[in-house]
PDB file of N, CA and C in Angstrom:
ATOM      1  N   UNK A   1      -5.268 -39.381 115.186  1.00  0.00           N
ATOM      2  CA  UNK A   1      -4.936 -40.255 116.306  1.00  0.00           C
ATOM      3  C   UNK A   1      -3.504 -40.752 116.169  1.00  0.00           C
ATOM      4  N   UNK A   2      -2.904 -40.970 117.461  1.00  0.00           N
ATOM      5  CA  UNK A   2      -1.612 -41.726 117.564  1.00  0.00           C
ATOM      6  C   UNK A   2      -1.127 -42.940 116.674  1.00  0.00           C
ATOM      7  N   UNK A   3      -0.180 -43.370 116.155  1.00  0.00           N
ATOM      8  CA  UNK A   3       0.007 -44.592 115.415  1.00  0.00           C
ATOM      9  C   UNK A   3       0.011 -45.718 116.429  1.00  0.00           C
ATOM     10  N   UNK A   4      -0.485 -46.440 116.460  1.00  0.00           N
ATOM     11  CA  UNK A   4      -0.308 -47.913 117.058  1.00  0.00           C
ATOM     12  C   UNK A   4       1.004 -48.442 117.459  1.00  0.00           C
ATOM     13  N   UNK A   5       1.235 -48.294 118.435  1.00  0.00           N
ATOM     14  CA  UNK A   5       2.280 -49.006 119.341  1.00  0.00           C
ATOM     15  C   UNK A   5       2.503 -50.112 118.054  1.00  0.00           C
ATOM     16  N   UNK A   6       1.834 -51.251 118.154  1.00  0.00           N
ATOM     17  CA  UNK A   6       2.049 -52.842 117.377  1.00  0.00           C
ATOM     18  C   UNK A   6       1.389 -52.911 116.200  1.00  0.00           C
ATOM     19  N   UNK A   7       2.018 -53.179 115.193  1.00  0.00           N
ATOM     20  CA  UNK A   7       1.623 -53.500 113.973  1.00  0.00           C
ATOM     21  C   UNK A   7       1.405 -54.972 113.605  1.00  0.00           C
ATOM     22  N   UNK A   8       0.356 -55.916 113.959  1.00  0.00           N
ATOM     23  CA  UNK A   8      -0.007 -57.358 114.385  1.00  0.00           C
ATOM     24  C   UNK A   8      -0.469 -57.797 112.756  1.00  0.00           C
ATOM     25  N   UNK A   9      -0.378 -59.365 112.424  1.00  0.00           N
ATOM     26  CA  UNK A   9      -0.653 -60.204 111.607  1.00  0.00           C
ATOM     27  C   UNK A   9      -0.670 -61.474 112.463  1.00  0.00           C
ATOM     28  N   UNK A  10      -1.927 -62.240 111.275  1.00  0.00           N
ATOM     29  CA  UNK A  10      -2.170 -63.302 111.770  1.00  0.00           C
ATOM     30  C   UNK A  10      -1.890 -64.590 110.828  1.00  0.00           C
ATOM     31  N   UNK A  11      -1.161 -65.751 111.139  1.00  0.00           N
ATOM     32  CA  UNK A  11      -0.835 -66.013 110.134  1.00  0.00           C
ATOM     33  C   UNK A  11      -1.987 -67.489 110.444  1.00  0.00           C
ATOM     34  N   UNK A  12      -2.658 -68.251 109.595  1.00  0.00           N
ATOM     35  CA  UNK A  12      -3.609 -69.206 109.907  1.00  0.00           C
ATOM     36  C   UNK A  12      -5.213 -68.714 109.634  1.00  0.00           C
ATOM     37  N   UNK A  13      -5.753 -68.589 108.948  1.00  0.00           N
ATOM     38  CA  UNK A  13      -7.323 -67.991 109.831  1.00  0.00           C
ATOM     39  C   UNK A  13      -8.044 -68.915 109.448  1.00  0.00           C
ATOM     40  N   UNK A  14      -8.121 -69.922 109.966  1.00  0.00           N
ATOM     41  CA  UNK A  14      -9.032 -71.152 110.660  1.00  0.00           C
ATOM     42  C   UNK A  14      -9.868 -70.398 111.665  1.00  0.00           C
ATOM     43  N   UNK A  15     -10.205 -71.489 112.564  1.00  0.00           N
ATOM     44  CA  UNK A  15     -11.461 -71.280 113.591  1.00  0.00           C
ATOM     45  C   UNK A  15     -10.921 -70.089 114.372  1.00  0.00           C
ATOM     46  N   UNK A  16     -10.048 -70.601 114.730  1.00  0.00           N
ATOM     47  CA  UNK A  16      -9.736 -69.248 115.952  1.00  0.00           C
ATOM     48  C   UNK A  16      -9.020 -68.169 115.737  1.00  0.00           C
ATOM     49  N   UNK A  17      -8.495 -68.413 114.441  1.00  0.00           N
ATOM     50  CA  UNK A  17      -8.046 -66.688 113.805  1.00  0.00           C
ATOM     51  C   UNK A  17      -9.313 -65.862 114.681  1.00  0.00           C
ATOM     52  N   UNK A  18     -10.297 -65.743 114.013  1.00  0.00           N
ATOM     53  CA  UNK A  18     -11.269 -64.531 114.871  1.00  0.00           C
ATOM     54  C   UNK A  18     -11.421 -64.267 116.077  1.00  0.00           C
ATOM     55  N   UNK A  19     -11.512 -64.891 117.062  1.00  0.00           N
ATOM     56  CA  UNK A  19     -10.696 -64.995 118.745  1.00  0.00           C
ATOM     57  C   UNK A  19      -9.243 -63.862 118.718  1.00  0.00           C
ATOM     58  N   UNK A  20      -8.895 -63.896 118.373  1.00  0.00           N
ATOM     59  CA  UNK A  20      -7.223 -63.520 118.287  1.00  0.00           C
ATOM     60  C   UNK A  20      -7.470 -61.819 117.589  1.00  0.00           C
ATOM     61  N   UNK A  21      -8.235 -62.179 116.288  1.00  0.00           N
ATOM     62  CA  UNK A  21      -8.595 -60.574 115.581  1.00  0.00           C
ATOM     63  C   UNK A  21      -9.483 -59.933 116.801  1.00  0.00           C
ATOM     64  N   UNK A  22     -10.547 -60.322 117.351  1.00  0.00           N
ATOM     65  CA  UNK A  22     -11.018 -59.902 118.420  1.00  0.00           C
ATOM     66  C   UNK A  22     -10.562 -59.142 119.263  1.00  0.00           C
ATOM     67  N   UNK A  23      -9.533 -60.267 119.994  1.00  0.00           N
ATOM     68  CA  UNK A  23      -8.742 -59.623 121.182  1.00  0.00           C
ATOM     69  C   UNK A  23      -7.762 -58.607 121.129  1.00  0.00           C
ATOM     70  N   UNK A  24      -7.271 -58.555 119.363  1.00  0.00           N
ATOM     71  CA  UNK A  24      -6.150 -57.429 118.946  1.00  0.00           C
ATOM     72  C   UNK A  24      -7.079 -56.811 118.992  1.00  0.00           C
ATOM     73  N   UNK A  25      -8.468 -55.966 118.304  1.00  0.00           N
ATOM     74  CA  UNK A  25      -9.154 -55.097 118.252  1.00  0.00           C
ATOM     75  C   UNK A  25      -9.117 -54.259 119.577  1.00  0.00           C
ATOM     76  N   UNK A  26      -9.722 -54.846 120.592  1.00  0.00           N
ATOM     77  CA  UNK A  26      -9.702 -54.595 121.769  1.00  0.00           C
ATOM     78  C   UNK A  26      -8.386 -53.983 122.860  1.00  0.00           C
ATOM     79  N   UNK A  27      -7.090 -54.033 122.247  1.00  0.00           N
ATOM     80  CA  UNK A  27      -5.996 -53.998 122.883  1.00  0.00           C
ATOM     81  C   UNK A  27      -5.656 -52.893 122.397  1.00  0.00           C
ATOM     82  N   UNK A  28      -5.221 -51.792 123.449  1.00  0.00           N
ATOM     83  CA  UNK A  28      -4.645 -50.568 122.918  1.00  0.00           C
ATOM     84  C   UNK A  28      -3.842 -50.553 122.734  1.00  0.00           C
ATOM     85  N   UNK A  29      -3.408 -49.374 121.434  1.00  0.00           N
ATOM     86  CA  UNK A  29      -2.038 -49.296 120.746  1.00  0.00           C
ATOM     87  C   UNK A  29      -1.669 -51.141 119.831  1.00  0.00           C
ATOM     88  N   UNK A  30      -2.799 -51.535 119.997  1.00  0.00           N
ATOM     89  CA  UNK A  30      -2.244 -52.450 118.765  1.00  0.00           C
ATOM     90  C   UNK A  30      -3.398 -52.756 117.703  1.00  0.00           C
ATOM     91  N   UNK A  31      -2.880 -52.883 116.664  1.00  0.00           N
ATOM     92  CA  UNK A  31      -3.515 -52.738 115.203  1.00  0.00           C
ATOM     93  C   UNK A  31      -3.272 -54.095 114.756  1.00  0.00           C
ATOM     94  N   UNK A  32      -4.496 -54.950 114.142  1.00  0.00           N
ATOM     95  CA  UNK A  32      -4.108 -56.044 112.936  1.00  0.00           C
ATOM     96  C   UNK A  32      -4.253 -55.307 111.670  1.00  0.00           C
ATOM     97  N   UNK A  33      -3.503 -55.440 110.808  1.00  0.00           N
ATOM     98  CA  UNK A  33      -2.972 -55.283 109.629  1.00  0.00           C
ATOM     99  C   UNK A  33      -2.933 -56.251 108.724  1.00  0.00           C
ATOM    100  N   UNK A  34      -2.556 -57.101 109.079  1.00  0.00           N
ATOM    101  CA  UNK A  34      -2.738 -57.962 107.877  1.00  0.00           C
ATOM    102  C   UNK A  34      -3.034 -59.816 108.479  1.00  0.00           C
ATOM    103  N   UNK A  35      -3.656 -60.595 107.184  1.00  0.00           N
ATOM    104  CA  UNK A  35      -3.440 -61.983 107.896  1.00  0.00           C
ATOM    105  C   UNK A  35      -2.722 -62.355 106.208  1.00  0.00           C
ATOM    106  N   UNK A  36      -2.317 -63.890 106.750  1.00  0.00           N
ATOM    107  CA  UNK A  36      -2.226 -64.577 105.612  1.00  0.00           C
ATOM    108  C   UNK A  36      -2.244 -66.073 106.194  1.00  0.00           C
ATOM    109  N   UNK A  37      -2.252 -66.938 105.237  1.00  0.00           N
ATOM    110  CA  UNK A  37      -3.096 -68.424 104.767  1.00  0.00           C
ATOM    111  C   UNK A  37      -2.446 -69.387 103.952  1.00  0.00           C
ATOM    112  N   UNK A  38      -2.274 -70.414 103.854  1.00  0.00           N
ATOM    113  CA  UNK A  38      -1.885 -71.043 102.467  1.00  0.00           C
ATOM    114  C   UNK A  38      -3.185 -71.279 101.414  1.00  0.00           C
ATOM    115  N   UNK A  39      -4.327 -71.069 102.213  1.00  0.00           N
ATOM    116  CA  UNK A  39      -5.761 -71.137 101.372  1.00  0.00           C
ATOM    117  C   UNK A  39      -5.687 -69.693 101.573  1.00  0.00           C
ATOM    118  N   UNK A  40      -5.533 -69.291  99.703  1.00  0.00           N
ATOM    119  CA  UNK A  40      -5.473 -67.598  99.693  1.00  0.00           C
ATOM    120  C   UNK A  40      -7.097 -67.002  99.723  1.00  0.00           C
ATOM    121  N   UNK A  41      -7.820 -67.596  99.134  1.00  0.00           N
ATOM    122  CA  UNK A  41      -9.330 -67.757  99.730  1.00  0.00           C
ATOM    123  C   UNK A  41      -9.846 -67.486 101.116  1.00  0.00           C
ATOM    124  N   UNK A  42      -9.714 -68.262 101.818  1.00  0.00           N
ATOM    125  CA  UNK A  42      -9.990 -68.441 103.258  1.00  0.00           C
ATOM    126  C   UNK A  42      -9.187 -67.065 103.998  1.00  0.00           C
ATOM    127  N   UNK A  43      -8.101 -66.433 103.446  1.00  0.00           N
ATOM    128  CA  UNK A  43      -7.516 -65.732 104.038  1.00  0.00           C
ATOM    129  C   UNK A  43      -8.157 -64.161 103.872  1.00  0.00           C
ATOM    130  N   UNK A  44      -8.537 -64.181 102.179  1.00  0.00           N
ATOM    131  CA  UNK A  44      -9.096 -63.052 101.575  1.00  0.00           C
ATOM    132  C   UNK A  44     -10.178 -62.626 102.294  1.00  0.00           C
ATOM    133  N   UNK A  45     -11.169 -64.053 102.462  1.00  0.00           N
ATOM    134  CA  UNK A  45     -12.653 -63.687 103.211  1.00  0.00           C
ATOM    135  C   UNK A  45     -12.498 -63.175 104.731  1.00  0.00           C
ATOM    136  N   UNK A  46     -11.071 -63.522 105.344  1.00  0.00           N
ATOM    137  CA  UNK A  46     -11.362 -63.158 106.608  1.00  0.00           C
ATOM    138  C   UNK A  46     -10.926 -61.762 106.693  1.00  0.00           C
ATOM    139  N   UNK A  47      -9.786 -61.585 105.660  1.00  0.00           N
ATOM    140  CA  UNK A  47      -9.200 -59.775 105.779  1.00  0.00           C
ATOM    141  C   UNK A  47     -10.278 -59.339 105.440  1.00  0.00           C
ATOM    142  N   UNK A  48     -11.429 -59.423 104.895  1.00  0.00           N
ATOM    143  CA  UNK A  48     -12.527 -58.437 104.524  1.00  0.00           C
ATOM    144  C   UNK A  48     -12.943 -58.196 105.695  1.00  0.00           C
ATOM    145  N   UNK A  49     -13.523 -59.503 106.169  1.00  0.00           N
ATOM    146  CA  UNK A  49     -14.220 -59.036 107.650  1.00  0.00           C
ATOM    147  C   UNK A  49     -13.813 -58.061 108.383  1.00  0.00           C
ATOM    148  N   UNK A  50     -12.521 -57.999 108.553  1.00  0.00           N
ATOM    149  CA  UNK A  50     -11.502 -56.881 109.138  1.00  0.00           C
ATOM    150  C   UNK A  50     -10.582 -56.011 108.694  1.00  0.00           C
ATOM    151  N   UNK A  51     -11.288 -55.874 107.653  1.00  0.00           N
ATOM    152  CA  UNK A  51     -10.687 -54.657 107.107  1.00  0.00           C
ATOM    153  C   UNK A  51      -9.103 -54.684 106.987  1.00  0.00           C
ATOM    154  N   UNK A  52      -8.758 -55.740 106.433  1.00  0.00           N
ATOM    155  CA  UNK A  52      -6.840 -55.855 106.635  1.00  0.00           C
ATOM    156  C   UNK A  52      -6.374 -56.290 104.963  1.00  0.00           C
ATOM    157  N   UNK A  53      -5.388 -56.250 105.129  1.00  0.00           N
ATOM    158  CA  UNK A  53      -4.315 -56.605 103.943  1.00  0.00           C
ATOM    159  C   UNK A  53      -4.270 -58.921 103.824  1.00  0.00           C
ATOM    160  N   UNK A  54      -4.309 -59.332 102.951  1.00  0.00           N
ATOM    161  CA  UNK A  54      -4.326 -60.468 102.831  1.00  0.00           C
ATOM    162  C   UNK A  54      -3.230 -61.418 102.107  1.00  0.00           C
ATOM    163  N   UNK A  55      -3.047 -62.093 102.394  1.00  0.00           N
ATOM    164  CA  UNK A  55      -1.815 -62.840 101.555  1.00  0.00           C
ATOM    165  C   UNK A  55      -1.781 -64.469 101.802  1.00  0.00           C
ATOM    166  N   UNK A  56      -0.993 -65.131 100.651  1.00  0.00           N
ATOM    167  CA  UNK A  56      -1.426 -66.368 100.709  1.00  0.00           C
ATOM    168  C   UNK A  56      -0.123 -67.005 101.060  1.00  0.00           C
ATOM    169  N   UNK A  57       1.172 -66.357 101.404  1.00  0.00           N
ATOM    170  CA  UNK A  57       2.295 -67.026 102.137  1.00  0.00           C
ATOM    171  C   UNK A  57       2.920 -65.800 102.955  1.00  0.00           C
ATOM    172  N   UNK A  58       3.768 -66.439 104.222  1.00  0.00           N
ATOM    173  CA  UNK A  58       4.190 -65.279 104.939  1.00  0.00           C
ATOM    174  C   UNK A  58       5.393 -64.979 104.038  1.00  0.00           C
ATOM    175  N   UNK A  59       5.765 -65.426 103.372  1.00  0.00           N
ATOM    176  CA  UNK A  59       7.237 -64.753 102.568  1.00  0.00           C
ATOM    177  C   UNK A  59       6.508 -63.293 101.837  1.00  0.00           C
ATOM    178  N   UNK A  60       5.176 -63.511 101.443  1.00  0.00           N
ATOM    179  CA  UNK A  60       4.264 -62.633 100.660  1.00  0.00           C
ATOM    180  C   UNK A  60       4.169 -61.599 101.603  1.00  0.00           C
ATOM    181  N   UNK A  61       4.035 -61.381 102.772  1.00  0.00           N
ATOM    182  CA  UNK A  61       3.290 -60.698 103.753  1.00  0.00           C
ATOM    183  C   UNK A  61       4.389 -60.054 104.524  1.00  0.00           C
ATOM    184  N   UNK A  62       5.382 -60.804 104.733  1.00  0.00           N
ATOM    185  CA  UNK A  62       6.794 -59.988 105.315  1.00  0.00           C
ATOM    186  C   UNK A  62       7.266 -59.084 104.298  1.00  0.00           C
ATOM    187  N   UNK A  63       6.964 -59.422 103.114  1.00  0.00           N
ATOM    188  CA  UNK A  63       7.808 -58.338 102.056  1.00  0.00           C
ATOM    189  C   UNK A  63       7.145 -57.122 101.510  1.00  0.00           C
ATOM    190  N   UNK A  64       5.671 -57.426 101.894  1.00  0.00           N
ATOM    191  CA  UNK A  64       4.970 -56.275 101.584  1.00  0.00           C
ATOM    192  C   UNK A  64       4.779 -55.259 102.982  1.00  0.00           C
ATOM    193  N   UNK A  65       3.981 -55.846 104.089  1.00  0.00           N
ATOM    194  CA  UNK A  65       3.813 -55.297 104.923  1.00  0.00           C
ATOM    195  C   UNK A  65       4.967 -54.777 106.434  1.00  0.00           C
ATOM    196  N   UNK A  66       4.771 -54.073 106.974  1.00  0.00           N
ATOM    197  CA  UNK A  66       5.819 -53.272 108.041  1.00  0.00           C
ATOM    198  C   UNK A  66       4.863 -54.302 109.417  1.00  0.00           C
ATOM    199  N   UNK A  67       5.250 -55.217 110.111  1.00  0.00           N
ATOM    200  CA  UNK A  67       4.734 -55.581 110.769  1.00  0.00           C
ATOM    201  C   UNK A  67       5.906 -56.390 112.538  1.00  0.00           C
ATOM    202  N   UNK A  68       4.837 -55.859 113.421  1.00  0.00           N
ATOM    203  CA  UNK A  68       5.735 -55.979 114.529  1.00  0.00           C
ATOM    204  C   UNK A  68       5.830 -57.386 115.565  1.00  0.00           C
ATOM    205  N   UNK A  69       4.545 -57.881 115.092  1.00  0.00           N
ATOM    206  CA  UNK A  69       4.366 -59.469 115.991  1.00  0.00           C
ATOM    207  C   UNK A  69       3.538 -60.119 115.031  1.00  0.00           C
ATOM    208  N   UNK A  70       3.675 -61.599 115.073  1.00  0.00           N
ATOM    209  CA  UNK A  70       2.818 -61.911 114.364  1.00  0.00           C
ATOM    210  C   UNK A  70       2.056 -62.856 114.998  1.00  0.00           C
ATOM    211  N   UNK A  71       0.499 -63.387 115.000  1.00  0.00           N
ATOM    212  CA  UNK A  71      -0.007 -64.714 115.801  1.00  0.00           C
ATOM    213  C   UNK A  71       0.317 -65.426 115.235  1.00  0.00           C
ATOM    214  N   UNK A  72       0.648 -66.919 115.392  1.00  0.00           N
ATOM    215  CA  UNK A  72       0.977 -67.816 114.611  1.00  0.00           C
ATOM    216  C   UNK A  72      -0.219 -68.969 114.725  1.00  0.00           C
ATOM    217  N   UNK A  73      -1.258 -68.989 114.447  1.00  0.00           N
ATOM    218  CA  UNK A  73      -2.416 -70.048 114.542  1.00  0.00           C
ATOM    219  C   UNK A  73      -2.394 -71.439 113.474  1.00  0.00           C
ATOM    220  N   UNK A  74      -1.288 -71.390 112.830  1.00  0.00           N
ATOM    221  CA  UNK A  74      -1.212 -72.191 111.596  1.00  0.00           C
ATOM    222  C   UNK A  74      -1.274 -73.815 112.419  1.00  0.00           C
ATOM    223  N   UNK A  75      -1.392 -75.023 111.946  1.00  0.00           N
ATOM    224  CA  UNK A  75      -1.193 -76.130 112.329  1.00  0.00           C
ATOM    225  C   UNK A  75      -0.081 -76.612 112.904  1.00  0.00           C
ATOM    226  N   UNK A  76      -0.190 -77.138 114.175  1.00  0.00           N
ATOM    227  CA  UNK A  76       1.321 -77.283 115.204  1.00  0.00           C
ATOM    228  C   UNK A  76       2.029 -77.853 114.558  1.00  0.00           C
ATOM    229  N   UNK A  77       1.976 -78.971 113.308  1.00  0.00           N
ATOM    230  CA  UNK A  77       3.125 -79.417 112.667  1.00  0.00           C
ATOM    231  C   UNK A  77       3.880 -78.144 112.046  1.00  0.00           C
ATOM    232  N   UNK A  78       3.220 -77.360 112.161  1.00  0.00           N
ATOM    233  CA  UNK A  78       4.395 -76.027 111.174  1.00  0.00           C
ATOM    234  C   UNK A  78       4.908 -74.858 111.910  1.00  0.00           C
ATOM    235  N   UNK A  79       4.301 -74.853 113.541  1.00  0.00           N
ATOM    236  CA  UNK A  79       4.648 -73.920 114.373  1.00  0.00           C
ATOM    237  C   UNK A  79       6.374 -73.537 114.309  1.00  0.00           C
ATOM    238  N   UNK A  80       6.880 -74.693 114.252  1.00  0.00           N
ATOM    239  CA  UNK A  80       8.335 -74.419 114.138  1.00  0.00           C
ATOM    240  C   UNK A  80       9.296 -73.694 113.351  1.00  0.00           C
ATOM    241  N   UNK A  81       8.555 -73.867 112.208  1.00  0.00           N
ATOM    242  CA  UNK A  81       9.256 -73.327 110.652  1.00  0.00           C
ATOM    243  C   UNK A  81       8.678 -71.892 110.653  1.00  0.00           C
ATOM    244  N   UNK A  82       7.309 -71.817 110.823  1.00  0.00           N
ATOM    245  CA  UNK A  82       7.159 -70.523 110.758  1.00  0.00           C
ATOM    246  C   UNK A  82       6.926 -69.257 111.926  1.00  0.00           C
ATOM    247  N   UNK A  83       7.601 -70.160 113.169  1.00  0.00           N
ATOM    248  CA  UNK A  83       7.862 -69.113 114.440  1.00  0.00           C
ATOM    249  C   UNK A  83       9.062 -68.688 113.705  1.00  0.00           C
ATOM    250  N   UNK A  84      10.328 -69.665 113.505  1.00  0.00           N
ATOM    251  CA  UNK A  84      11.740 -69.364 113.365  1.00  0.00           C
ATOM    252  C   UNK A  84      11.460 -68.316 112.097  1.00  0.00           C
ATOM    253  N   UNK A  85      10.976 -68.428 111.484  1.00  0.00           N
ATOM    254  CA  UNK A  85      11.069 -67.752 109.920  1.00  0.00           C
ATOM    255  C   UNK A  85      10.891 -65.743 110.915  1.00  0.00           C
ATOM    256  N   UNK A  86       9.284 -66.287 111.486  1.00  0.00           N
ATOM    257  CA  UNK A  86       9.583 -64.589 112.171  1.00  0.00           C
ATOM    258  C   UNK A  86      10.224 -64.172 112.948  1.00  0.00           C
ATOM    259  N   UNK A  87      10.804 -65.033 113.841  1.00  0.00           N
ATOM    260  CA  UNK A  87      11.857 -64.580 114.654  1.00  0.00           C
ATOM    261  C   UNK A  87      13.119 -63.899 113.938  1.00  0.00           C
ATOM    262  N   UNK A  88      13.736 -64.821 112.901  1.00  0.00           N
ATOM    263  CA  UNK A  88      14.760 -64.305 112.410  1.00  0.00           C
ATOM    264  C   UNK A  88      14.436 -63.389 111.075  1.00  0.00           C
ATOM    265  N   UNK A  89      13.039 -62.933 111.042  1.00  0.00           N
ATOM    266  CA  UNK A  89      12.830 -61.897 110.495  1.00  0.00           C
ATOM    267  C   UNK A  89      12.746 -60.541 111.122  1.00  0.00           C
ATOM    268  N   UNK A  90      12.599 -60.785 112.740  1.00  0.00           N
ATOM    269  CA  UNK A  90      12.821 -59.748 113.593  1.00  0.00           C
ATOM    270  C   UNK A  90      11.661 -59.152 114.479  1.00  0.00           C
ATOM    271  N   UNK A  91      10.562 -60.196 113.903  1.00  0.00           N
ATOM    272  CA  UNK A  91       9.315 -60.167 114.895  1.00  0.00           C
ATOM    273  C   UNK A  91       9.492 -60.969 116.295  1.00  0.00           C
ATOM    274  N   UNK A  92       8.110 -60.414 116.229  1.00  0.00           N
ATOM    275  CA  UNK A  92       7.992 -60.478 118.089  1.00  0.00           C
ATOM    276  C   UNK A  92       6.509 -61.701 117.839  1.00  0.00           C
ATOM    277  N   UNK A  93       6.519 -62.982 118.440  1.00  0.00           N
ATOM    278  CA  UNK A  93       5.988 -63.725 117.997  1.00  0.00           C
ATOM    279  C   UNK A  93       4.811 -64.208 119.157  1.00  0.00           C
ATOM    280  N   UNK A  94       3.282 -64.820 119.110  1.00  0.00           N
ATOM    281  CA  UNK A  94       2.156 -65.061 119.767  1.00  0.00           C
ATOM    282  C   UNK A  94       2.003 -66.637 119.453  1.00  0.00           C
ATOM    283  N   UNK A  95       2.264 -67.411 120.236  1.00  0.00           N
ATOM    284  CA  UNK A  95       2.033 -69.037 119.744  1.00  0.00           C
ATOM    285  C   UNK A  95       1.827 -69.910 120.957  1.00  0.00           C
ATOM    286  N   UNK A  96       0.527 -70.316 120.588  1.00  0.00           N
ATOM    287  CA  UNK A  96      -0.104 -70.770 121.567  1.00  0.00           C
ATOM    288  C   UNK A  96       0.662 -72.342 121.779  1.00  0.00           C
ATOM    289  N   UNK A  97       0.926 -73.484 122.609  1.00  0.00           N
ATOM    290  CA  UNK A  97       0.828 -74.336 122.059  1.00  0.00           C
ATOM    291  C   UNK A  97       1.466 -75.253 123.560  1.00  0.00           C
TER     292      UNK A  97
END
């Protein structure tokens, strides 16, 4: 099969990380790949569910993985720091808010 248009991460997986893994599933030509968490725990259990790559900071997750947008679900006090971080890493960014 074709490679995936979007190479997606989620960064947060609280409640509605899975909403979001959902709706990437469902979307053609785009792939989740990886999430990450500051609870490296919470992050591990949800990449299982979905079969993805896991990490416990995005500095961790930008340096390992090839990735093209990222969701940003983390807590709105931090939306800022870590939209800018992917922006000027060269992603294409999902933030609800």
């Amino acid at each position: 099969s074709a490679r995936p248009e979007l190479r997606v991460a989620i960064i947060g997986t609280g409640y509605i990380a899975d909403f979001h893994a959902r709706a990437i599933a469902k979307a053609p030509g785009v792939e989740l790949v990886a999430v990450c968490d500051s609870n490296a725990a919470l992050a591990a259990g949800f990449a299982a569910q979905w079969g993805v790559a896991s990490y416990g900071s995005l500095d961790a997750m930008l340096a390992a993985e090839r990735i093209n947008a990222l969701h940003v679900l983390t807590p709105p006090d931090s939306h800022h720091a870590v939209s800018r971080q992917a922006l000027n890493s060269g992603l294409h960014i999902f933030l609800e808010k």
